[in-house]
C-alpha atoms as a PDB file:
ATOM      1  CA  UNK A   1       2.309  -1.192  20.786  1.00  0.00           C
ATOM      2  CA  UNK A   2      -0.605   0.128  19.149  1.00  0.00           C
ATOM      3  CA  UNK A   3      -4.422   0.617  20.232  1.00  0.00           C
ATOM      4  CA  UNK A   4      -7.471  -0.706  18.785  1.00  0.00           C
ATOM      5  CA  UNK A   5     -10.655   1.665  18.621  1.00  0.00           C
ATOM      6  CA  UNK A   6     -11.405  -0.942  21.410  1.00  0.00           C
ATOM      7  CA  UNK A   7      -8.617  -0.374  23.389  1.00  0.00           C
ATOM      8  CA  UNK A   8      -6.824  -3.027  23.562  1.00  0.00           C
ATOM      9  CA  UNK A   9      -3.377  -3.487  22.244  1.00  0.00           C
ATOM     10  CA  UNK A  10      -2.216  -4.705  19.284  1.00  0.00           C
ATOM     11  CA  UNK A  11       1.068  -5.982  18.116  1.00  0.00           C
ATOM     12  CA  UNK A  12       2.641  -3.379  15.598  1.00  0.00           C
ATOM     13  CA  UNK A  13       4.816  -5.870  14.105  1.00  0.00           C
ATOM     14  CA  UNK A  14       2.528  -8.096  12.842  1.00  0.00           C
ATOM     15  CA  UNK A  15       0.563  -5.677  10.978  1.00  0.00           C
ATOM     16  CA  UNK A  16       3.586  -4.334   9.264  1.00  0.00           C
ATOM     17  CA  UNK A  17       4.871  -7.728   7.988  1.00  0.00           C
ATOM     18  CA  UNK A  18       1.652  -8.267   6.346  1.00  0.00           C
ATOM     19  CA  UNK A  19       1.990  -4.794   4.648  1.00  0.00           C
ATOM     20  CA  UNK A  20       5.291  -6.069   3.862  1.00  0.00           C
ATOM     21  CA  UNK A  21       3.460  -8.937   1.471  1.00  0.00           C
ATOM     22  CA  UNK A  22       2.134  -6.056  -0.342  1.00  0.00           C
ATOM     23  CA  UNK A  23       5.481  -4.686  -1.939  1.00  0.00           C
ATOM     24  CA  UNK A  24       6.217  -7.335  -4.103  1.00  0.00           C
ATOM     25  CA  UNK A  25       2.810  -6.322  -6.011  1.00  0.00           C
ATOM     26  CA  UNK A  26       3.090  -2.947  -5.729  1.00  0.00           C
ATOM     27  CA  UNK A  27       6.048  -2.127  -7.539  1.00  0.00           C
ATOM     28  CA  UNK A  28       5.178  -4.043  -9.904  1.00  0.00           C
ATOM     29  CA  UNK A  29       2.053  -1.213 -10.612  1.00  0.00           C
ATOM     30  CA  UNK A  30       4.394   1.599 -11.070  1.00  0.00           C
ATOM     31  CA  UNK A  31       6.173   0.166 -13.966  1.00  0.00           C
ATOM     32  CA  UNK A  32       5.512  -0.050 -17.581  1.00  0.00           C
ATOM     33  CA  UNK A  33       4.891  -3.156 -19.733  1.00  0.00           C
ATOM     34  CA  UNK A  34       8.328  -3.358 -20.400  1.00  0.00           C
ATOM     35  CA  UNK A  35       9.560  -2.748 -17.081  1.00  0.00           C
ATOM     36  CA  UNK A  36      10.257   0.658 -16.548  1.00  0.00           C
ATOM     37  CA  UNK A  37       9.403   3.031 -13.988  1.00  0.00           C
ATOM     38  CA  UNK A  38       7.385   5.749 -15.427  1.00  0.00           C
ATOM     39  CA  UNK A  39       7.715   9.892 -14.889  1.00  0.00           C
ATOM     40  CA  UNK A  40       3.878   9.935 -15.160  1.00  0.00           C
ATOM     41  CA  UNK A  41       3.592   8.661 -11.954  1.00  0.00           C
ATOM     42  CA  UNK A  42       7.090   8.939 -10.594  1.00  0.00           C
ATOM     43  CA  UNK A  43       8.197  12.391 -11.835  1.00  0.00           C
ATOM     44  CA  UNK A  44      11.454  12.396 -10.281  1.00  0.00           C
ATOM     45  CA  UNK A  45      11.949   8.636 -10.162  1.00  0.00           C
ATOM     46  CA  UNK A  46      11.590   8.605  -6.124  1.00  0.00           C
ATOM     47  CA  UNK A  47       8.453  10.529  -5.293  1.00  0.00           C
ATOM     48  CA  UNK A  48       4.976   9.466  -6.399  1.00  0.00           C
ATOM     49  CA  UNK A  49       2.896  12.393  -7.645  1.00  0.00           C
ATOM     50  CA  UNK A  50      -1.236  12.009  -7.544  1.00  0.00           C
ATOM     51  CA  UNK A  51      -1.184   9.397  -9.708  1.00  0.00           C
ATOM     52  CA  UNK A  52       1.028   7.645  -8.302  1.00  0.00           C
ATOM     53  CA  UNK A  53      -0.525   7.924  -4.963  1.00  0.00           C
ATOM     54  CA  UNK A  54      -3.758   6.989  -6.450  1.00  0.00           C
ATOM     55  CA  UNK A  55      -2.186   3.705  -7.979  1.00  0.00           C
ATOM     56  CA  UNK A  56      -0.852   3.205  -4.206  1.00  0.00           C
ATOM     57  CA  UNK A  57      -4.057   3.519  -2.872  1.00  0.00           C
ATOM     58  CA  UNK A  58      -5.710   0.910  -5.034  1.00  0.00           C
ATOM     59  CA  UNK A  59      -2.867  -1.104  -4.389  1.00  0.00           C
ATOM     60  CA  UNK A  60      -3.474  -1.519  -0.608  1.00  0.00           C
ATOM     61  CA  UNK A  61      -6.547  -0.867   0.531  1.00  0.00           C
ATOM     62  CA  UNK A  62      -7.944  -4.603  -0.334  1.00  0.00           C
ATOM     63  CA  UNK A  63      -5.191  -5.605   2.310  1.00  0.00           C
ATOM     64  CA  UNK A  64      -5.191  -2.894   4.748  1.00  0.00           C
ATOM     65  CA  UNK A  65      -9.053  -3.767   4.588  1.00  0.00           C
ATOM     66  CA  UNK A  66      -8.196  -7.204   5.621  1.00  0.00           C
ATOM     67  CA  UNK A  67      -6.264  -6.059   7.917  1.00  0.00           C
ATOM     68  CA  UNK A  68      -8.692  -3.644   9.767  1.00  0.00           C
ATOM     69  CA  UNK A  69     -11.344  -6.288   9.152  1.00  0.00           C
ATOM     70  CA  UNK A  70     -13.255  -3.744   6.918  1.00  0.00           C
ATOM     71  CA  UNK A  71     -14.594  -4.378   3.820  1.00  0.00           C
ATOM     72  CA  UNK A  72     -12.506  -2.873   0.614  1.00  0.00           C
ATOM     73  CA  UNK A  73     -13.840   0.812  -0.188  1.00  0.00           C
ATOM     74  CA  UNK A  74     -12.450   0.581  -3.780  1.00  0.00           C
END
């Protein structure tokens, strides 16, 4: 179980199944147009490099912000 700043518990679980709705979108914003998974953000086709990263970043945060109850930085 994991802690609020509050203190209280939370329930793990649930907050990693809604990350889960994220990586049906997210893939999707490593690939090309025509569906290919590019080396400029994937330079070994497993690791993201900064860029990739970055495009992770952007990615989540909206729903991690949700999440946290926290307004979107990005």
């Amino acid at each position: 179980m994991g802690r609020t700043l509050s203190g209280s518990v939370t329930n793990p679980w649930t907050f990693n199944a809604n990350l889960m709705d994220l990586y049906p979108t997210l893939i999707d914003k490593f690939l090309t147009a025509d569906g290919f998974l590019s080396k400029k953000v994937m330079p070994d086709y497993l690791h993201p490099n900064e860029a990739g990263y970055k495009i992770w970043a952007e990615a989540i945060e909206p729903k991690v912000a949700e999440l946290m109850d926290e307004k979107p930085k990005i």
